[in-house]
Protein backbone atom coordinates (compact mmCIF):
# COMPACT_ATOMS: atom_id res chain seq x y z
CA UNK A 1 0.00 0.00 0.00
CA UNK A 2 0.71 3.73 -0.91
CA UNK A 3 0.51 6.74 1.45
CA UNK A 4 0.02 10.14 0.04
CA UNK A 5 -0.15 13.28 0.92
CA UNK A 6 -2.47 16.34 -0.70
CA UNK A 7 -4.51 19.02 -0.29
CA UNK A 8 -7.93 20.15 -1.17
CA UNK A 9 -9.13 23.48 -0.85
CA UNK A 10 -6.02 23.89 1.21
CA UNK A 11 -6.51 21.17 3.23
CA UNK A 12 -4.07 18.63 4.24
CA UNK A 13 -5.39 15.18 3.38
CA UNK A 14 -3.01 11.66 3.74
CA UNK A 15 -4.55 8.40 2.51
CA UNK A 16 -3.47 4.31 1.47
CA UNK A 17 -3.85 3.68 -2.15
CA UNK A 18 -3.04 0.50 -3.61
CA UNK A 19 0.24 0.29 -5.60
CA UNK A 20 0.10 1.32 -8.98
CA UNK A 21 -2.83 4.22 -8.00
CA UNK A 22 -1.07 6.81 -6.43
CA UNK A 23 -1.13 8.90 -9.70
CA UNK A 24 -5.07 8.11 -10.29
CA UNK A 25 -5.50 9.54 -7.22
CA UNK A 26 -2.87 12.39 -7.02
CA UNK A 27 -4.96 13.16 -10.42
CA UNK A 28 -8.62 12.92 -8.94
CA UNK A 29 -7.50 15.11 -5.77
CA UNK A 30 -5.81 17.67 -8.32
CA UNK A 31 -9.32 17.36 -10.18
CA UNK A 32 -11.24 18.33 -6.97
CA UNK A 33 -8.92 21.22 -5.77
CA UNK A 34 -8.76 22.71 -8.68
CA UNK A 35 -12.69 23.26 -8.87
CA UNK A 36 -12.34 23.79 -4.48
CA UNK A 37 -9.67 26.98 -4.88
CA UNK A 38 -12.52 27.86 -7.88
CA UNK A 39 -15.25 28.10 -5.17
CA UNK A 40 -13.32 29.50 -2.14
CA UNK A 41 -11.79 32.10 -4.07
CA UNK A 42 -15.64 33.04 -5.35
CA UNK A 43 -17.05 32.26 -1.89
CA UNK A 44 -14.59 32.52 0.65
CA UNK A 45 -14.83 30.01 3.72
CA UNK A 46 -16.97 27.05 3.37
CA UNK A 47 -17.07 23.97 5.63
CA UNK A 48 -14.95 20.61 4.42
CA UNK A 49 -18.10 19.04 3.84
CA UNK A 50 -20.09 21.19 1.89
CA UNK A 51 -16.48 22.46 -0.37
CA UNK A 52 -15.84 18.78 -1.42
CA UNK A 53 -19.63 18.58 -1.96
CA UNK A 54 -19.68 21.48 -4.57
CA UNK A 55 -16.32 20.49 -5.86
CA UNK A 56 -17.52 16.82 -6.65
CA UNK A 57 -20.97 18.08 -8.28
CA UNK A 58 -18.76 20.36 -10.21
CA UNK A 59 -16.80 17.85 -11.46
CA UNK A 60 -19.62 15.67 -11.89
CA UNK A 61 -21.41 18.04 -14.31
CA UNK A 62 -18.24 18.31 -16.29
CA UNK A 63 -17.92 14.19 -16.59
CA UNK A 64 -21.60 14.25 -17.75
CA UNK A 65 -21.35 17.37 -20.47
CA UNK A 66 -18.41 15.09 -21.56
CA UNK A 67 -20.37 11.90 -21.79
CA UNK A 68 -23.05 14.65 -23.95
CA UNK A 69 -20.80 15.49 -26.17
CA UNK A 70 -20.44 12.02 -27.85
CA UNK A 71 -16.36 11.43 -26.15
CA UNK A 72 -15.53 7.89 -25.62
CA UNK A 73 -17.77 6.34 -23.13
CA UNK A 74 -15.43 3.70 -22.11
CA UNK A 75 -12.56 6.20 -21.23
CA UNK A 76 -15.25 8.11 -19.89
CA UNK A 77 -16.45 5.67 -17.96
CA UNK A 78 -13.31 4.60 -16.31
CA UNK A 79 -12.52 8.44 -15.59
CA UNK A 80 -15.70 8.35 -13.60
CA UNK A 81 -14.48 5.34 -11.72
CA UNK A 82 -11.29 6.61 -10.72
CA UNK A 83 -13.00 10.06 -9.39
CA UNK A 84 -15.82 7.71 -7.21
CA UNK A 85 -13.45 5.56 -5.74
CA UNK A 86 -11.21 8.35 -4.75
CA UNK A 87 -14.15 10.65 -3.58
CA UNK A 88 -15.51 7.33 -1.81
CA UNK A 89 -12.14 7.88 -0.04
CA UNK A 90 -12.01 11.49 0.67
CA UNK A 91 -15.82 11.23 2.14
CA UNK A 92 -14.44 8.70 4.73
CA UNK A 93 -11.53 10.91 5.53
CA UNK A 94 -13.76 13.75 5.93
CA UNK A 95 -16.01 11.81 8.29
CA UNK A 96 -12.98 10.81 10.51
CA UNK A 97 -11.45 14.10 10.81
CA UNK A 98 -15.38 15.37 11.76
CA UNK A 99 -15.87 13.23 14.58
């Protein structure tokens, strides 16, 4: 197993990955704080909940205009994936850090 280390929305996140995913999911968290810096710089403070919340609906809606616009459905598809399983991963992590 893989440990990394990233941040969204600025903060600090460390997670296991299995070997072989750590750049799937150094890509998916790069995905979501991209969109997260988006919204805090347009809304300022926002609980970790609710930013990951608008960063993966943002992200979501991008996935689905993509499906819309006829790209590959497969690569698509297996885009999608990677992004679920990782923000399967970063909702647990949130959840422990909450309690």
């Amino acid at each position: 197993m893989a440990q990394l280390r990233f941040k969204i929305g600025n903060r600090p996140y460390e997670m296991a990955c299995e070997d072989g995913q750590e750049q799937a999911l150094q890509d998916a968290a790069a995905l979501l704080d991209a969109e997260a810096q988006t919204i805090l710089q347009g809304s300022g403070q926002l609980s970790e909940a609710r930013l990951l919340l608008f960063s993966a609906l943002i992200v979501a809606d991008k996935y689905r205009a993509l499906l819309a616009s006829g790209a590959n459905t497969t690569s698509a598809n297996d885009l999608l994936q990677d992004i679920l399983a990782s923000l399967q991963e970063i909702r647990t992590l949130a959840e422990q850090v909450a309690k």
